[in-house]
N, C-alpha and C. Protein backbone atom coordinates (compact mmCIF):
# COMPACT_ATOMS: atom_id res chain seq x y z
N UNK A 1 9.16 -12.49 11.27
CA UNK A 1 8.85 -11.10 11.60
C UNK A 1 7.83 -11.13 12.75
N UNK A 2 8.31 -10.61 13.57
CA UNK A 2 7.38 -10.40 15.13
C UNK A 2 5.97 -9.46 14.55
N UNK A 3 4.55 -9.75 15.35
CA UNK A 3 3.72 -8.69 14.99
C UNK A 3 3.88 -7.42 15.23
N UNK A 4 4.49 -7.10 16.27
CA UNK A 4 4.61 -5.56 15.86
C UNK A 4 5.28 -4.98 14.74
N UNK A 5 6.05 -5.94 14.46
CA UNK A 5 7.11 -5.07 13.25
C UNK A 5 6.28 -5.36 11.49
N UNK A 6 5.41 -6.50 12.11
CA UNK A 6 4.62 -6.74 10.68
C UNK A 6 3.43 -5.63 10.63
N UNK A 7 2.61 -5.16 11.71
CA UNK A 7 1.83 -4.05 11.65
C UNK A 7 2.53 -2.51 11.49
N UNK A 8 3.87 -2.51 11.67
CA UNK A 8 4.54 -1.25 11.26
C UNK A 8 5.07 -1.07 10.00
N UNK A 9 5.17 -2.00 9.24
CA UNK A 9 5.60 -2.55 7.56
C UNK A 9 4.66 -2.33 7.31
N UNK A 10 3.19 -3.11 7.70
CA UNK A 10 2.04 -2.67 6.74
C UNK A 10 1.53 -1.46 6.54
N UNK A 11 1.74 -0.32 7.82
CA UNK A 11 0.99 1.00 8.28
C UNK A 11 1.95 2.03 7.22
N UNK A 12 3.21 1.37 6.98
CA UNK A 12 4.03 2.37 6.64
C UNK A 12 4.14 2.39 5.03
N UNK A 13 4.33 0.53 4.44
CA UNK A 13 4.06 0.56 2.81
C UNK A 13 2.59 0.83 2.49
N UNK A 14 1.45 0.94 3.01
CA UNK A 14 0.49 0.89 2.57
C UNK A 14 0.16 2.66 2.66
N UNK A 15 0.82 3.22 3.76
CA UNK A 15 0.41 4.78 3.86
C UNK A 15 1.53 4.97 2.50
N UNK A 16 2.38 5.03 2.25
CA UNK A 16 3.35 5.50 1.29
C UNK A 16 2.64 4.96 -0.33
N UNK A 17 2.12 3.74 -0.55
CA UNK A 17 1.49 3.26 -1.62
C UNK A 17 -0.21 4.26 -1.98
N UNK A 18 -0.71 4.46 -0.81
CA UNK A 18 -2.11 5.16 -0.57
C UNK A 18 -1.83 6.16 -1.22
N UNK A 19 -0.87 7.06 -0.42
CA UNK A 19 -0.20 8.25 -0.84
C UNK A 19 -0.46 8.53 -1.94
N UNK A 20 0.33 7.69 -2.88
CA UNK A 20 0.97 7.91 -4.08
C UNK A 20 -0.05 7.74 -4.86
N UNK A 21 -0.95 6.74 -5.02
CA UNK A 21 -2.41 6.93 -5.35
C UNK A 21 -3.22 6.69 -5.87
N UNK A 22 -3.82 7.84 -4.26
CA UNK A 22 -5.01 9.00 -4.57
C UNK A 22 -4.30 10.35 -5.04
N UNK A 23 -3.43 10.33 -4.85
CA UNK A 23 -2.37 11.77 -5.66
C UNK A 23 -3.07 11.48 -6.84
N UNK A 24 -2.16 10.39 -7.14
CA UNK A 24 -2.58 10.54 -8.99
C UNK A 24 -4.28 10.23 -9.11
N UNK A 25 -5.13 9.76 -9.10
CA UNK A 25 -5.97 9.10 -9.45
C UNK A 25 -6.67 10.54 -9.21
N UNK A 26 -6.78 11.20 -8.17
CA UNK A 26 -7.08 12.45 -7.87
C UNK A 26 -7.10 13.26 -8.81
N UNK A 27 -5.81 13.76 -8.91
CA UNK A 27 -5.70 14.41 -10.18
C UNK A 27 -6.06 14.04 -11.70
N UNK A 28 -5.75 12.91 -12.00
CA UNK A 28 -6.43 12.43 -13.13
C UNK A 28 -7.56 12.75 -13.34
N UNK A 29 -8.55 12.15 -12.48
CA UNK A 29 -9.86 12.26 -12.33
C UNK A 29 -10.47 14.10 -12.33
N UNK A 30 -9.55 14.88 -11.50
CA UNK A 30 -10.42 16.11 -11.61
C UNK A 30 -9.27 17.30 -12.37
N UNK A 31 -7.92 16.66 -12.08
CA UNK A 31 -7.47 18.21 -12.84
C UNK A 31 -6.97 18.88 -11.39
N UNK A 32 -6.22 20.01 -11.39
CA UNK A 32 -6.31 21.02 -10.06
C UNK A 32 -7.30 21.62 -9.65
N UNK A 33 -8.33 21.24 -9.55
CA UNK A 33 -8.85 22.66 -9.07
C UNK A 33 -9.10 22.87 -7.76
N UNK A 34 -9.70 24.09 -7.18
CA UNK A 34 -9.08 24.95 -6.02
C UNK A 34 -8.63 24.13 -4.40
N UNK A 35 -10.34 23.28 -5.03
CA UNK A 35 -10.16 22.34 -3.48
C UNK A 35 -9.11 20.82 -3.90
N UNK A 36 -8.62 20.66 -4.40
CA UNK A 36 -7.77 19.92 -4.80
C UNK A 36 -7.35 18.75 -3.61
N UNK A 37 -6.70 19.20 -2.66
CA UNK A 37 -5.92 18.97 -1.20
C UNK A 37 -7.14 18.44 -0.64
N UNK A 38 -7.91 19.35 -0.57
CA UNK A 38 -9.41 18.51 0.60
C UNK A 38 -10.16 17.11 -0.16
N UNK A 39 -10.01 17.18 -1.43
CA UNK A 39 -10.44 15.62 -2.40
C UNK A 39 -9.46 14.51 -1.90
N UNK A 40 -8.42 15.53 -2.47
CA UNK A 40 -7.43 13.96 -2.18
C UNK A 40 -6.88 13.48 -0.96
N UNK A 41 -7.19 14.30 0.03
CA UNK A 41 -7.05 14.09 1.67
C UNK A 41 -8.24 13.06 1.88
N UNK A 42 -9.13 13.46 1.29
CA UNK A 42 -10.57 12.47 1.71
C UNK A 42 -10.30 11.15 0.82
N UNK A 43 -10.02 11.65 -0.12
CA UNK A 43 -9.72 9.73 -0.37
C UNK A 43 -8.61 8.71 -0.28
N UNK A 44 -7.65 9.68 0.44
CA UNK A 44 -6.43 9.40 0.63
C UNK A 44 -6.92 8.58 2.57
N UNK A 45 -7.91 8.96 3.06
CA UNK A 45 -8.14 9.11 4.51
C UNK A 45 -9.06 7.82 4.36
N UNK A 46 -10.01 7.48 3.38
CA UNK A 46 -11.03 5.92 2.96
C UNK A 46 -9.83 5.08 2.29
N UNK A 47 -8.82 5.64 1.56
CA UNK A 47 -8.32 4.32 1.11
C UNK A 47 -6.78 3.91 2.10
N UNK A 48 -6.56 4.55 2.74
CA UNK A 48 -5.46 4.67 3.76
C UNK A 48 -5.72 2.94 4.90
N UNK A 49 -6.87 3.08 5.40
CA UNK A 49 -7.15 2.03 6.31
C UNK A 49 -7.13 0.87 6.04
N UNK A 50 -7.91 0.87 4.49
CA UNK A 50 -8.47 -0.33 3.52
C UNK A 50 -6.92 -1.02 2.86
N UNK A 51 -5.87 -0.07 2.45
CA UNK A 51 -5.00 -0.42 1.71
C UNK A 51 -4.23 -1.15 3.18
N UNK A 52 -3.80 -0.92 4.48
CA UNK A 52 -2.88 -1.13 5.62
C UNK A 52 -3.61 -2.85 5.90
N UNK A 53 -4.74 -2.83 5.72
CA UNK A 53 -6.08 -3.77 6.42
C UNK A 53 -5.56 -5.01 5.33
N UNK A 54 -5.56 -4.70 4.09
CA UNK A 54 -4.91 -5.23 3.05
C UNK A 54 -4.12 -6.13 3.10
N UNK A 55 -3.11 -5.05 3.16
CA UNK A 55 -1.16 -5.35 3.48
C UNK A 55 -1.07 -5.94 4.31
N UNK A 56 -1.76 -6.21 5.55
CA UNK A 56 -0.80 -6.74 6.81
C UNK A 56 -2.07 -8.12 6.29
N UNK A 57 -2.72 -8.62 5.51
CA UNK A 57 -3.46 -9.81 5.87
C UNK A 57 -2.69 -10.58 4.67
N UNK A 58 -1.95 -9.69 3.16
CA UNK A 58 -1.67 -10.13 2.08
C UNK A 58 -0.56 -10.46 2.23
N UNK A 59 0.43 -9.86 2.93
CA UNK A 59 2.14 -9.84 3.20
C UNK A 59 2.59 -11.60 3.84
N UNK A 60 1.66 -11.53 4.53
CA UNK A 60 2.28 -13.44 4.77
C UNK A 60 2.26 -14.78 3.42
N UNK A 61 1.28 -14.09 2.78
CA UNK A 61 1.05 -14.78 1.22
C UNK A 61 2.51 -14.30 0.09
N UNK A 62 2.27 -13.41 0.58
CA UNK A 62 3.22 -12.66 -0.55
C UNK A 62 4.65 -12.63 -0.23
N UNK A 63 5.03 -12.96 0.74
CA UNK A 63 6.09 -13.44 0.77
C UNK A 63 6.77 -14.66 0.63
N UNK A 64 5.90 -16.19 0.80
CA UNK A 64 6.03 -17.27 0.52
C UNK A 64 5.33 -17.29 -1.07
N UNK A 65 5.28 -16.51 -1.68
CA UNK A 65 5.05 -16.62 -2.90
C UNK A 65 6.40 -16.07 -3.72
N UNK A 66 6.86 -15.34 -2.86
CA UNK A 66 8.53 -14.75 -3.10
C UNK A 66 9.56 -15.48 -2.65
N UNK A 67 8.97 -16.19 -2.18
CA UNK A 67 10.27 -17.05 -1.34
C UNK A 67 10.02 -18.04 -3.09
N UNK A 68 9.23 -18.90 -3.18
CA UNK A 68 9.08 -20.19 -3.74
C UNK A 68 9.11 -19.26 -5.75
N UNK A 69 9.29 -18.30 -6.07
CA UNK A 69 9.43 -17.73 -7.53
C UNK A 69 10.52 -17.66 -7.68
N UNK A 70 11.65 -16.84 -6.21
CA UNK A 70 13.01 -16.82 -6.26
C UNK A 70 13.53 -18.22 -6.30
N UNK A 71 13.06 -19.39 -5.23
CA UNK A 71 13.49 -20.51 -5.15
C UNK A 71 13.37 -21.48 -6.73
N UNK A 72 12.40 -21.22 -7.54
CA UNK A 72 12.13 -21.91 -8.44
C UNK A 72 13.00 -20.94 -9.96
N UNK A 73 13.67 -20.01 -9.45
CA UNK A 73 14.62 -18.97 -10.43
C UNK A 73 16.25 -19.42 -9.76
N UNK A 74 16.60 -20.39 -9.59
CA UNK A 74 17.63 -20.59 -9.15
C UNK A 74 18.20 -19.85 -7.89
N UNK A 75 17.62 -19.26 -7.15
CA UNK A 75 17.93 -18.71 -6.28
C UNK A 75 17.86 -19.13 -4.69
N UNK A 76 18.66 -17.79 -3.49
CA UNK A 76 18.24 -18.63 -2.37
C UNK A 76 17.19 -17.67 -1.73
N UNK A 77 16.11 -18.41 -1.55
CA UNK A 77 14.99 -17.66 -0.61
C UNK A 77 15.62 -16.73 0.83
């Protein structure tokens, strides 16, 4: 995987994983109330960078860790 396409995998599973959450954790944590959207925008906006910063340093691990679980499950990497 070329770097650009590995920094566009990370920007894109990690915004879609972020997403999903601070949705929940958001809500868990407070319930609806009014300002709802402006909470979970703000922690959706601190954990957004941190989760991408993550992904693109963890994804080279984590895939030769997928390669060698499938390989050791009878499979072909």
């Amino acid at each position: 995987m070329d770097q650009k396409s590995r920094v566009i995998l990370a920007l894109l599973m990690s915004g879609a994983m972020a997403l999903m959450v601070t949705l929940l954790v958001t809500f868990l944590n407070l319930g609806f109330p009014h300002d709802f959207i402006v909470r979970w925008l703000k922690a959706y906006a601190i954990a957004w960078p941190i989760a991408a910063a993550t992904a693109y340093l963890v994804m080279p691990l984590a895939r030769r860790a997928t390669e060698r679980i499938v390989a050791s499950l009878g499979g072909t990497p």
